[in-house]
PDB file of N, CA and C in Angstrom:
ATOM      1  N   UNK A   1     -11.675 -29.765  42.597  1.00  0.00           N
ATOM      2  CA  UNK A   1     -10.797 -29.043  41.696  1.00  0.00           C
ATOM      3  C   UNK A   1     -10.335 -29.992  40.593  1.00  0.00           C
ATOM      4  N   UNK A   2     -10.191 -29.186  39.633  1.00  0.00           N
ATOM      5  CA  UNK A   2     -10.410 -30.634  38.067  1.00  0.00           C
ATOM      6  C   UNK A   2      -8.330 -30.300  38.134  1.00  0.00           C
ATOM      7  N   UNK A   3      -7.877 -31.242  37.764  1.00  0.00           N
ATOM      8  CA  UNK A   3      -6.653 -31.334  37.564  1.00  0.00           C
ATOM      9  C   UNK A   3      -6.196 -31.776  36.284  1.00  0.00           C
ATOM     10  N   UNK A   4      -5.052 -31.735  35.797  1.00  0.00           N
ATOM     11  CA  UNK A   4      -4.941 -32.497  34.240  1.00  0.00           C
ATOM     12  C   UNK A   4      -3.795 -33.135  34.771  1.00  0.00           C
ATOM     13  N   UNK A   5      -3.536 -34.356  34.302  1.00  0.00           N
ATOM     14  CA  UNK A   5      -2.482 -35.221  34.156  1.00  0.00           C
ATOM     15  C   UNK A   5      -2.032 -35.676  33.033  1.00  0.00           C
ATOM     16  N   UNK A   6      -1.047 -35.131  32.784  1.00  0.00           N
ATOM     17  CA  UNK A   6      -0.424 -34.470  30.996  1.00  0.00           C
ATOM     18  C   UNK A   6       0.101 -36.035  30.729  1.00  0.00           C
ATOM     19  N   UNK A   7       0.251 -37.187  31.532  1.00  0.00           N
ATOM     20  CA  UNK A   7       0.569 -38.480  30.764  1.00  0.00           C
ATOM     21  C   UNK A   7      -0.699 -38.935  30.592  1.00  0.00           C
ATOM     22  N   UNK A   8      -2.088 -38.900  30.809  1.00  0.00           N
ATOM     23  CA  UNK A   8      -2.787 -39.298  29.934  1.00  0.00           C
ATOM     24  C   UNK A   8      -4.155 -38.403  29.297  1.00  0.00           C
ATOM     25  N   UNK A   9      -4.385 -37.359  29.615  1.00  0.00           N
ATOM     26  CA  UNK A   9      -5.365 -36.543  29.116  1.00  0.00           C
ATOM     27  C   UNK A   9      -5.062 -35.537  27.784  1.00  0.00           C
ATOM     28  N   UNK A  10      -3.756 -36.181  27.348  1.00  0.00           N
ATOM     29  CA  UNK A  10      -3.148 -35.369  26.428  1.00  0.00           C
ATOM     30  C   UNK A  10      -3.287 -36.128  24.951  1.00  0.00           C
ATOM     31  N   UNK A  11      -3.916 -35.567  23.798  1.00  0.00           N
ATOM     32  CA  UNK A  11      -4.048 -36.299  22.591  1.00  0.00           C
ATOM     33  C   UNK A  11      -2.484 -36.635  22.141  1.00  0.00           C
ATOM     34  N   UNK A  12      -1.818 -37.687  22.188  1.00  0.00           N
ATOM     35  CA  UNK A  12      -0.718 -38.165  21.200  1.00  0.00           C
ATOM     36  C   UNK A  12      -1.371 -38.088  19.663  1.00  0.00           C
ATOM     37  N   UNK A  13      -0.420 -37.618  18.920  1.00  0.00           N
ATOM     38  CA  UNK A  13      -0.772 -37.888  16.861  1.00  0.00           C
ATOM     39  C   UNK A  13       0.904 -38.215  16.986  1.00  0.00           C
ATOM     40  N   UNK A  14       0.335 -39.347  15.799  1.00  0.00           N
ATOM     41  CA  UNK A  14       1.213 -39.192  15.223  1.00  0.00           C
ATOM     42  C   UNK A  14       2.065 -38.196  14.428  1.00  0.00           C
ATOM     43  N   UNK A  15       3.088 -38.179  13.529  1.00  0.00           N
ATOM     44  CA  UNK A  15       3.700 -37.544  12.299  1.00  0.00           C
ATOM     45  C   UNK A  15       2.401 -37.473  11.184  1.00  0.00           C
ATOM     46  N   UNK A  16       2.423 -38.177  10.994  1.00  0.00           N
ATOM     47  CA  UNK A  16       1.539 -38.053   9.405  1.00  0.00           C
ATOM     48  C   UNK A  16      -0.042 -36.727  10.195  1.00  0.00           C
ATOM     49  N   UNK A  17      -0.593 -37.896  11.417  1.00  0.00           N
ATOM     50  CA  UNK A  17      -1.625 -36.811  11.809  1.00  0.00           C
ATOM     51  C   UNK A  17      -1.293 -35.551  11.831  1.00  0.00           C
ATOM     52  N   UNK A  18       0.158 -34.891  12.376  1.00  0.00           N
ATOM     53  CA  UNK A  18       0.183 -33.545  12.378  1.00  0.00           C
ATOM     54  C   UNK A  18       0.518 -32.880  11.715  1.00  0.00           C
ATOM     55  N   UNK A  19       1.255 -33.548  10.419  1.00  0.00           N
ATOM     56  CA  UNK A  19       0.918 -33.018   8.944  1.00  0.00           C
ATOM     57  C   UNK A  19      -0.266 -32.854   8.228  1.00  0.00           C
ATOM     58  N   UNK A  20      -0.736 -34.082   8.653  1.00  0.00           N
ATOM     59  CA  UNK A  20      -2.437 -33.668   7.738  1.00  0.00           C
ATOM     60  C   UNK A  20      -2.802 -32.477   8.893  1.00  0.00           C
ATOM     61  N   UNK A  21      -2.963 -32.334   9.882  1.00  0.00           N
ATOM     62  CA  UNK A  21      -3.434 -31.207  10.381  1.00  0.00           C
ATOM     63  C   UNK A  21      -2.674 -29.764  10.295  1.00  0.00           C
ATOM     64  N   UNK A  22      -1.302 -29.663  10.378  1.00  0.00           N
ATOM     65  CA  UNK A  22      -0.467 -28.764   9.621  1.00  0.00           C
ATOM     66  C   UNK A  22      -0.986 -28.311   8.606  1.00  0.00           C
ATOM     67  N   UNK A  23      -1.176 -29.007   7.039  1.00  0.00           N
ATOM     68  CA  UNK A  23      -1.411 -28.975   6.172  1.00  0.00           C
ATOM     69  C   UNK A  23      -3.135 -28.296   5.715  1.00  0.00           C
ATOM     70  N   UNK A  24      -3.687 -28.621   6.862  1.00  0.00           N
ATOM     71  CA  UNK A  24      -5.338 -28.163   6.547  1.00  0.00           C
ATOM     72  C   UNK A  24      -5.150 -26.322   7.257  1.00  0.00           C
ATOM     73  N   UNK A  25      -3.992 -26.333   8.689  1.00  0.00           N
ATOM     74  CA  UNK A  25      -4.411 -25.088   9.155  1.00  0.00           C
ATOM     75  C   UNK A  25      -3.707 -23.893   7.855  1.00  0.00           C
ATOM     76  N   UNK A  26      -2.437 -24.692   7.591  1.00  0.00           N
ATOM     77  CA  UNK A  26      -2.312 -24.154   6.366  1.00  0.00           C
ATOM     78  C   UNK A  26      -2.977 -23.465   5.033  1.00  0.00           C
ATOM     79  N   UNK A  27      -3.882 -24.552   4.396  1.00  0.00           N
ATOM     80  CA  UNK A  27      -4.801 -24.262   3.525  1.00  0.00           C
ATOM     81  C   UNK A  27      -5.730 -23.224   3.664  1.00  0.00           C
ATOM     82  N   UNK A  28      -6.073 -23.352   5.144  1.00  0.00           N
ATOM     83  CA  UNK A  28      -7.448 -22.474   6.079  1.00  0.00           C
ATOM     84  C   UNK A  28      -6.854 -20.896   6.078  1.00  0.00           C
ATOM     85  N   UNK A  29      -5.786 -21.101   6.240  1.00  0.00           N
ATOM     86  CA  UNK A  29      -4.509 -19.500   6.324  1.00  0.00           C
ATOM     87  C   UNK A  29      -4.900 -19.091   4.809  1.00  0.00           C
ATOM     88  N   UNK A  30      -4.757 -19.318   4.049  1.00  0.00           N
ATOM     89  CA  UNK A  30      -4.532 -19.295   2.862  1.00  0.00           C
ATOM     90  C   UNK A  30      -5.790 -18.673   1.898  1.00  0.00           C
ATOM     91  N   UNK A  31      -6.756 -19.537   2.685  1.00  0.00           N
ATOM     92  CA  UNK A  31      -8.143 -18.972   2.366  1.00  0.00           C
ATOM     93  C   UNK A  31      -8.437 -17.482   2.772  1.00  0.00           C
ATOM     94  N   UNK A  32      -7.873 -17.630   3.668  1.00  0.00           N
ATOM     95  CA  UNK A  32      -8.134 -16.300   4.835  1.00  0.00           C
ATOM     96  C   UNK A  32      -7.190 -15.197   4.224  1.00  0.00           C
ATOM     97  N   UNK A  33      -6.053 -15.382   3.776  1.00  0.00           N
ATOM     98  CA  UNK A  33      -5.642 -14.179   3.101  1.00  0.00           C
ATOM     99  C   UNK A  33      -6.426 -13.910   1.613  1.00  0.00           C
ATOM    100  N   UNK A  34      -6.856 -14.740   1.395  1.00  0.00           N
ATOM    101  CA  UNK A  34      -7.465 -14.463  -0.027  1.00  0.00           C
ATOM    102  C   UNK A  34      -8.379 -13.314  -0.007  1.00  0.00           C
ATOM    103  N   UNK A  35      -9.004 -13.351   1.414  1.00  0.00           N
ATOM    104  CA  UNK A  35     -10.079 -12.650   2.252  1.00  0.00           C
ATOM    105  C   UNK A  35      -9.655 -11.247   2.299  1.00  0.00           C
ATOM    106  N   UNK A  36      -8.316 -11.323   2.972  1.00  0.00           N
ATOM    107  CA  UNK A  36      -7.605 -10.302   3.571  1.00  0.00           C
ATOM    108  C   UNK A  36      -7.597  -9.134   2.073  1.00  0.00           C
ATOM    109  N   UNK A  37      -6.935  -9.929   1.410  1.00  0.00           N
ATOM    110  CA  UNK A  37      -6.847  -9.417  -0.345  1.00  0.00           C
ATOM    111  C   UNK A  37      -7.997  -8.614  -0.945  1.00  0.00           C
ATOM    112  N   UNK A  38      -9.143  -9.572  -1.423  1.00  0.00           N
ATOM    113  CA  UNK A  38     -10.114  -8.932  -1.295  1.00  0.00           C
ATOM    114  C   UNK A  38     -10.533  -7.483  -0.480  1.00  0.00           C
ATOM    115  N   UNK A  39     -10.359  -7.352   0.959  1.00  0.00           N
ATOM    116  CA  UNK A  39     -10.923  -6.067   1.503  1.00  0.00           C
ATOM    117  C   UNK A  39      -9.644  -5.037   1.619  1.00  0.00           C
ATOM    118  N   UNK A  40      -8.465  -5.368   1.273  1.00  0.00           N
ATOM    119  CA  UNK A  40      -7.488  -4.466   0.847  1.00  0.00           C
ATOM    120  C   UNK A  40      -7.789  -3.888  -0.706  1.00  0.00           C
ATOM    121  N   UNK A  41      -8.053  -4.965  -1.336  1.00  0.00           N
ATOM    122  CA  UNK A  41      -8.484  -4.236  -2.838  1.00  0.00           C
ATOM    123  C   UNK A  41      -9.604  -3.503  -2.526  1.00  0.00           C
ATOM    124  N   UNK A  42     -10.767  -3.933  -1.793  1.00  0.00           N
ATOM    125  CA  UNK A  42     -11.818  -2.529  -1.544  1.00  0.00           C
ATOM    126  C   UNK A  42     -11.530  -1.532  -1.109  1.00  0.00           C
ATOM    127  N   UNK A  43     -10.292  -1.550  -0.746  1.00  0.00           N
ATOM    128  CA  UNK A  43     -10.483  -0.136   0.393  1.00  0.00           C
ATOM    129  C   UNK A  43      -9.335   0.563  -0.628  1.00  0.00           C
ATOM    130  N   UNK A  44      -8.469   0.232  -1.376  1.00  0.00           N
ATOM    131  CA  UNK A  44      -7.438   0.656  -2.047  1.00  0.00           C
ATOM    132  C   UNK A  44      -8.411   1.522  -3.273  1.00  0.00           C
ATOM    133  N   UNK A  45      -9.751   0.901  -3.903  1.00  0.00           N
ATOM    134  CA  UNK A  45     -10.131   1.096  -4.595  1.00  0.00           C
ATOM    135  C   UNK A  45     -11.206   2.066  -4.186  1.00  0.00           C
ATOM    136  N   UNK A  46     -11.289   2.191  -3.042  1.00  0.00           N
ATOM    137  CA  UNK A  46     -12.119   3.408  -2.470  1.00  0.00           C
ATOM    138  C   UNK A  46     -11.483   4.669  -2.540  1.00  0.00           C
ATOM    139  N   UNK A  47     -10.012   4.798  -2.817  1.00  0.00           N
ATOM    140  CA  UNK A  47      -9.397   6.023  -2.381  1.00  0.00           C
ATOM    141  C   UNK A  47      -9.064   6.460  -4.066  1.00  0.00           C
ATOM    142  N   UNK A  48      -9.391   5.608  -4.854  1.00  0.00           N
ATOM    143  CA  UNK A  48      -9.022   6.012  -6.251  1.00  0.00           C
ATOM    144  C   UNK A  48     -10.357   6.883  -6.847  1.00  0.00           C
ATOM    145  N   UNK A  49      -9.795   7.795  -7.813  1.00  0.00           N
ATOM    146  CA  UNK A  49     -10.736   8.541  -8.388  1.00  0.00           C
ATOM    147  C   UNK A  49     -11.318   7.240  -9.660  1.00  0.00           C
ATOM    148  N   UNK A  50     -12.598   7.803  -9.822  1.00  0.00           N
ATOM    149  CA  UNK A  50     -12.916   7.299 -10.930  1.00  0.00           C
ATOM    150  C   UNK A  50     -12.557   7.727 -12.284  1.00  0.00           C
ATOM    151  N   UNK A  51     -12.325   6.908 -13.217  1.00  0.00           N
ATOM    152  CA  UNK A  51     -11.554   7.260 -14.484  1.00  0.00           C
ATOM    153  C   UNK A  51     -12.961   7.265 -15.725  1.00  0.00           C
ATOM    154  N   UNK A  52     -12.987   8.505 -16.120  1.00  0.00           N
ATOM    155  CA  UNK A  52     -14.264   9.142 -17.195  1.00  0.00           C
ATOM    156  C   UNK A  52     -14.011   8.525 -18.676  1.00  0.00           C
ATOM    157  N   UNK A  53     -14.788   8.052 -19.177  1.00  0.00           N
ATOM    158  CA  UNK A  53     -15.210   6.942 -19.729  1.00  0.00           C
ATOM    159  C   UNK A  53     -14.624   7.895 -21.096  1.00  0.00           C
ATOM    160  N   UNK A  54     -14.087   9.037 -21.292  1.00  0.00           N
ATOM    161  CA  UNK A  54     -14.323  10.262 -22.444  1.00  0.00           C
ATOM    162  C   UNK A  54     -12.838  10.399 -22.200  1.00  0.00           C
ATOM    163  N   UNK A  55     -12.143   9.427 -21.332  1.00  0.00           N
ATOM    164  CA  UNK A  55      -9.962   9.667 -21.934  1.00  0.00           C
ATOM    165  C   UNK A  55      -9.831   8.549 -22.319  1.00  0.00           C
ATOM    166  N   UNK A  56      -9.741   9.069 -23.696  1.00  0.00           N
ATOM    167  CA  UNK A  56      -9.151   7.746 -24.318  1.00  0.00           C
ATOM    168  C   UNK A  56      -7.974   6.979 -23.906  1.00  0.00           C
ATOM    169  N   UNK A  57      -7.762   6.063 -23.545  1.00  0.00           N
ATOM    170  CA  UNK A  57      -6.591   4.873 -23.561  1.00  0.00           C
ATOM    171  C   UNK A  57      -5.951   4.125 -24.482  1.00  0.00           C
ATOM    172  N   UNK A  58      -4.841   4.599 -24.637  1.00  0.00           N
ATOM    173  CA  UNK A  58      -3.705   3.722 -25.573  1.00  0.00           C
ATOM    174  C   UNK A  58      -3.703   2.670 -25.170  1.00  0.00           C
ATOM    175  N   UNK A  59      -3.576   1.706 -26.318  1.00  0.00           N
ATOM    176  CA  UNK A  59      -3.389   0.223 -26.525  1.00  0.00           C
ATOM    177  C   UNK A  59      -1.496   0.223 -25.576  1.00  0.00           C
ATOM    178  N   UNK A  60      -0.909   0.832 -25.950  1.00  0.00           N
ATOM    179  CA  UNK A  60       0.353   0.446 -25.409  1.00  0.00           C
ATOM    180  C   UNK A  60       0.170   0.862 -23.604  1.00  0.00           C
ATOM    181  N   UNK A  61      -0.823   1.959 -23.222  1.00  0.00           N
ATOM    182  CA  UNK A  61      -0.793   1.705 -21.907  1.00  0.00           C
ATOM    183  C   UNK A  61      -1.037   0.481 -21.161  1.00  0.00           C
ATOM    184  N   UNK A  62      -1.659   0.003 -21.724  1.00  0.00           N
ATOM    185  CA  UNK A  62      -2.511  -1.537 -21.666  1.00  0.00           C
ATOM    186  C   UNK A  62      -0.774  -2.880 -21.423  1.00  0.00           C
ATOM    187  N   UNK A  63      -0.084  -2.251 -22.588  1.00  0.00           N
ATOM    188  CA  UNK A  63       0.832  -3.074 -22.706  1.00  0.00           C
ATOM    189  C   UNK A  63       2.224  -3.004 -21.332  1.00  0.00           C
ATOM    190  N   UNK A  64       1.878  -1.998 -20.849  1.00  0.00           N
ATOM    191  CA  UNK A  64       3.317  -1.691 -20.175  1.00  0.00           C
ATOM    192  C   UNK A  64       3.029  -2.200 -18.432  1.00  0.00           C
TER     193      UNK A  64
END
């Protein structure tokens, strides 16, 4: 039977190490919502009608 003995089979980091590793799972999150974003805009944009190329659009709609 395999056992663990948490005073030495356990990785110690330092501070700085678990910031740089903080800091990367961070970044990795970050990427991943970008993701998330992306397939929310597809699916948001699936439920919209398409807009006919023959209604004209005001410059001030543009603006507001």
């Amino acid at each position: 039977m395999n056992t663990l003995n948490t005073t030495t089979d356990v990785e110690l980091l330092s501070d700085a190490e678990l910031e740089v590793r903080e800091a990367a799972i961070i970044a990795h999150i970050d990427h991943l919502k970008g993701y998330l974003w992306q397939i929310d805009v597809e699916r948001w944009s699936r439920t919209q009608f398409p807009m006919p190329a023959s209604i004209p659009v005001m410059a001030e709609e543009y603006a507001a």
